[in-house]
N, C-alpha and C. Protein backbone atom coordinates (compact mmCIF):
# COMPACT_ATOMS: atom_id res chain seq x y z
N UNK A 1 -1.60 -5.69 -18.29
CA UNK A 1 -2.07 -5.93 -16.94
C UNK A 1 -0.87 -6.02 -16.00
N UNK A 2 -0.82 -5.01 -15.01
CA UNK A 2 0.09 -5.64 -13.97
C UNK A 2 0.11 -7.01 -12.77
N UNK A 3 1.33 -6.87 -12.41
CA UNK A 3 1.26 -8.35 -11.82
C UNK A 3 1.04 -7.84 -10.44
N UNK A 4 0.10 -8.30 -9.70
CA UNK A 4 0.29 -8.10 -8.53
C UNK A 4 -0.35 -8.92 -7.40
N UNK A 5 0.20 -9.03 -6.16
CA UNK A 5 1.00 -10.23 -5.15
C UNK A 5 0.80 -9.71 -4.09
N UNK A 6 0.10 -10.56 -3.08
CA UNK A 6 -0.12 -10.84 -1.66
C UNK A 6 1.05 -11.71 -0.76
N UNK A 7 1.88 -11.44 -0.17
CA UNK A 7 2.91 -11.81 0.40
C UNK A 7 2.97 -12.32 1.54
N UNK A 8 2.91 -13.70 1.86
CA UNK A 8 3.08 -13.78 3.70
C UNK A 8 4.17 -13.91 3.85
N UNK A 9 4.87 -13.28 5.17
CA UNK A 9 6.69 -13.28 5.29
C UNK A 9 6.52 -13.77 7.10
N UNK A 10 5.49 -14.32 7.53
CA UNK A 10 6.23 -14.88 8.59
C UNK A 10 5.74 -14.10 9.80
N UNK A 11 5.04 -14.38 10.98
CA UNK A 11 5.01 -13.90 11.76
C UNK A 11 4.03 -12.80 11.63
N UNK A 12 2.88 -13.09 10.77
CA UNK A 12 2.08 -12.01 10.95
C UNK A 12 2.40 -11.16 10.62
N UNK A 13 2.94 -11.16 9.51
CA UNK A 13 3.45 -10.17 8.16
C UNK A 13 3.31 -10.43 6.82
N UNK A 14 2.75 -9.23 6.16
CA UNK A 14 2.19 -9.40 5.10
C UNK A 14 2.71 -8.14 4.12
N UNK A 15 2.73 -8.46 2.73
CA UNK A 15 3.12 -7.45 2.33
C UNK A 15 2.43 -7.50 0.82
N UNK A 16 2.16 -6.47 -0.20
CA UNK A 16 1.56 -6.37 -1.51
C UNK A 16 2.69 -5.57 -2.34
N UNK A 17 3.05 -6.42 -3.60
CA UNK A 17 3.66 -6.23 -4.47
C UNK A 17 2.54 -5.91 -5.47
N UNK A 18 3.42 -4.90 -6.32
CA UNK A 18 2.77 -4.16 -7.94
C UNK A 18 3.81 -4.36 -8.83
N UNK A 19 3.84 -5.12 -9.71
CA UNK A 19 5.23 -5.25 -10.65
C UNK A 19 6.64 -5.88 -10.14
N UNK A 20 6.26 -6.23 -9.02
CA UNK A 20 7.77 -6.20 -8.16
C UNK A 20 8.83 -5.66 -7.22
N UNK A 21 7.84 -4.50 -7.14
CA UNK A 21 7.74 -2.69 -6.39
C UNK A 21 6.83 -3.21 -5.03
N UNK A 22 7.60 -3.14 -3.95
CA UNK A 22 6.51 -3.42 -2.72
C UNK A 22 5.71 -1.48 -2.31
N UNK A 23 4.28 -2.66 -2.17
CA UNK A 23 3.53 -1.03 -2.22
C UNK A 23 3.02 -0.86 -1.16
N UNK A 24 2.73 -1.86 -0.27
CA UNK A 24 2.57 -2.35 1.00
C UNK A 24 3.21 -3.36 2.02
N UNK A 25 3.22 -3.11 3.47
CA UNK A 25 3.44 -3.79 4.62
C UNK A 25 2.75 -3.66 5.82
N UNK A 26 2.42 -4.89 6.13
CA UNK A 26 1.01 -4.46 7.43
C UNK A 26 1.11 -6.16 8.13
N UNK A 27 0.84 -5.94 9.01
CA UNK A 27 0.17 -7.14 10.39
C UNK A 27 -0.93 -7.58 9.74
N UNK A 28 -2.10 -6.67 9.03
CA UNK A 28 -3.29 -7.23 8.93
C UNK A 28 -3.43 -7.53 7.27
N UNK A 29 -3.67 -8.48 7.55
CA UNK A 29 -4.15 -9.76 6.06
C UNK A 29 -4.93 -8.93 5.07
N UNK A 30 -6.10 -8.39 6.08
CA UNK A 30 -7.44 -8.10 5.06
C UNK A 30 -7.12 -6.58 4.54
N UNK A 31 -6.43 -5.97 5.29
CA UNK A 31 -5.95 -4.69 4.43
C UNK A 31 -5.05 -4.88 3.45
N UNK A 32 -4.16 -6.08 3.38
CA UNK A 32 -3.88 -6.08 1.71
C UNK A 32 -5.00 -6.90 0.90
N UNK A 33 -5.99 -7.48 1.27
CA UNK A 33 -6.73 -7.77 0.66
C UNK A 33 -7.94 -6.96 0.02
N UNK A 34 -7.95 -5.75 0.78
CA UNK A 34 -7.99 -5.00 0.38
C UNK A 34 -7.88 -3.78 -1.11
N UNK A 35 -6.82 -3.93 -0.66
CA UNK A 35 -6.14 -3.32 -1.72
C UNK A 35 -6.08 -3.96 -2.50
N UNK A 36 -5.45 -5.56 -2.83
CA UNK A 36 -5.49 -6.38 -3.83
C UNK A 36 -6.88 -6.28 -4.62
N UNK A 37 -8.06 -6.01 -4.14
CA UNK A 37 -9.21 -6.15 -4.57
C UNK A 37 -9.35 -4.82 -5.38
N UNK A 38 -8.76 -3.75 -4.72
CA UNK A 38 -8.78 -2.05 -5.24
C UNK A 38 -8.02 -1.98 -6.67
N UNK A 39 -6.58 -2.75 -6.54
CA UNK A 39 -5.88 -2.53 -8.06
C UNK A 39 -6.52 -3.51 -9.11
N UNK A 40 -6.93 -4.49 -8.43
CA UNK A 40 -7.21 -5.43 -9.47
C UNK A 40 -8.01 -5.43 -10.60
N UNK A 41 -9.19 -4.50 -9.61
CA UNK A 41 -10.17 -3.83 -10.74
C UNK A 41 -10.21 -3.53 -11.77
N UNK A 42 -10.41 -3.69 -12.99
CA UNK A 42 -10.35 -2.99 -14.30
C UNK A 42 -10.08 -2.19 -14.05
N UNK A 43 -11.29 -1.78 -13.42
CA UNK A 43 -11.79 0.26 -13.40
C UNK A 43 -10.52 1.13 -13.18
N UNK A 44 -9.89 0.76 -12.47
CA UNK A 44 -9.15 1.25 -11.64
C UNK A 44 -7.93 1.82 -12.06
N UNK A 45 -8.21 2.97 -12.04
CA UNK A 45 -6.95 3.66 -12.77
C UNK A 45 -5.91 4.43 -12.10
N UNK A 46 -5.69 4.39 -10.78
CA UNK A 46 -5.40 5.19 -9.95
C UNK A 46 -3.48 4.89 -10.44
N UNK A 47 -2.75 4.77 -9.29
CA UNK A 47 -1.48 5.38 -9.21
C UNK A 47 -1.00 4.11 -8.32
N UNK A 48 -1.32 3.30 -7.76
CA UNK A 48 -0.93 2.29 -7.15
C UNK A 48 0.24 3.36 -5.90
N UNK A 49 -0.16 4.02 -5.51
CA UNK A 49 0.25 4.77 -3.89
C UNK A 49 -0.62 4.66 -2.78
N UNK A 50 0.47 4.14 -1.93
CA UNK A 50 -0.72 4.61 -0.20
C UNK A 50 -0.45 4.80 0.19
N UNK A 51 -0.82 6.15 0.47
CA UNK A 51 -0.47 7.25 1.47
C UNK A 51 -0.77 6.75 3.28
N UNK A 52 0.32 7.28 4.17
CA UNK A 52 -0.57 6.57 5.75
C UNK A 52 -1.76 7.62 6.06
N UNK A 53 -2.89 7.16 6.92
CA UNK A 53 -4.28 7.70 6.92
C UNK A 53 -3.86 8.82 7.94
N UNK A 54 -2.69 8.27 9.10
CA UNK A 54 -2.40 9.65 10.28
C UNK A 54 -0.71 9.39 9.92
N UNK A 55 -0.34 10.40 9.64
CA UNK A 55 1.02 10.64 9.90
C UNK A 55 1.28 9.98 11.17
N UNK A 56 2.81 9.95 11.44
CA UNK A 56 3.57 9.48 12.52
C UNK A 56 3.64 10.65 13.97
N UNK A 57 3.91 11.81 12.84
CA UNK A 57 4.54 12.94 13.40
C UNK A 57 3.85 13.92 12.93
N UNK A 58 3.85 15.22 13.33
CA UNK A 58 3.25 16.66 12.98
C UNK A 58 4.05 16.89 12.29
N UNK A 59 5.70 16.68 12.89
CA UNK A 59 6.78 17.22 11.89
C UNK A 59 6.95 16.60 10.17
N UNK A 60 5.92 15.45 10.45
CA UNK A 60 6.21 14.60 9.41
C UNK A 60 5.12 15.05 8.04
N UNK A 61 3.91 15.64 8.86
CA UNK A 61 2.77 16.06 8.20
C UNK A 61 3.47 17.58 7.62
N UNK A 62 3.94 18.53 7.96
CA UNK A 62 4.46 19.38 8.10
C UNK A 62 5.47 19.32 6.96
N UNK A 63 6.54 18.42 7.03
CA UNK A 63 7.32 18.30 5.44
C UNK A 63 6.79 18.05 4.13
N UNK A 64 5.98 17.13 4.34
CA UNK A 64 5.21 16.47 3.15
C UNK A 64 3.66 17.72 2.35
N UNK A 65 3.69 18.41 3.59
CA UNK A 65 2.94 19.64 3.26
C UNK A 65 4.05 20.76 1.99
N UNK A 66 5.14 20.85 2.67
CA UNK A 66 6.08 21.60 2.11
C UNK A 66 6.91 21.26 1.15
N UNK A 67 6.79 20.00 1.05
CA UNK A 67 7.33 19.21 -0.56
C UNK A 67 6.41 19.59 -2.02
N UNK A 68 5.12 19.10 -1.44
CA UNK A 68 3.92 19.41 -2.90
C UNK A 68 4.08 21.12 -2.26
């Protein structure tokens, strides 16, 4: 089982550890709670990655297209 950790750092910062590997950082609480709820799962077999939902940049969407 991995270990994994809900972090408050102060100021309305939050962050989620997987093993010791930060896998997240966010303002909002319930989106690592979120997630804490997503890995925790048995079921759950995924890859412990999160991808952002909108890129920053086009240019940014654009590299990450051309990497895979």
């Amino acid at each position: 089982m991995r270990s994994i950790q809900i972090h408050d750092i102060g100021r309305s910062k939050h962050t989620l550890t997987v093993d010791g590997k930060l896998v997240l950082a966010t303002t909002n609480k319930r989106i690592c709670e979120y997630y804490f709820d997503k890995f925790s799962n048995a079921n759950y077999t995924g890859n412990y990655t999160i991808e952002p939902l909108l890129p920053s940049t086009l240019l940014e969407k654009q590299t990450r297209q051309q990497q895979q």
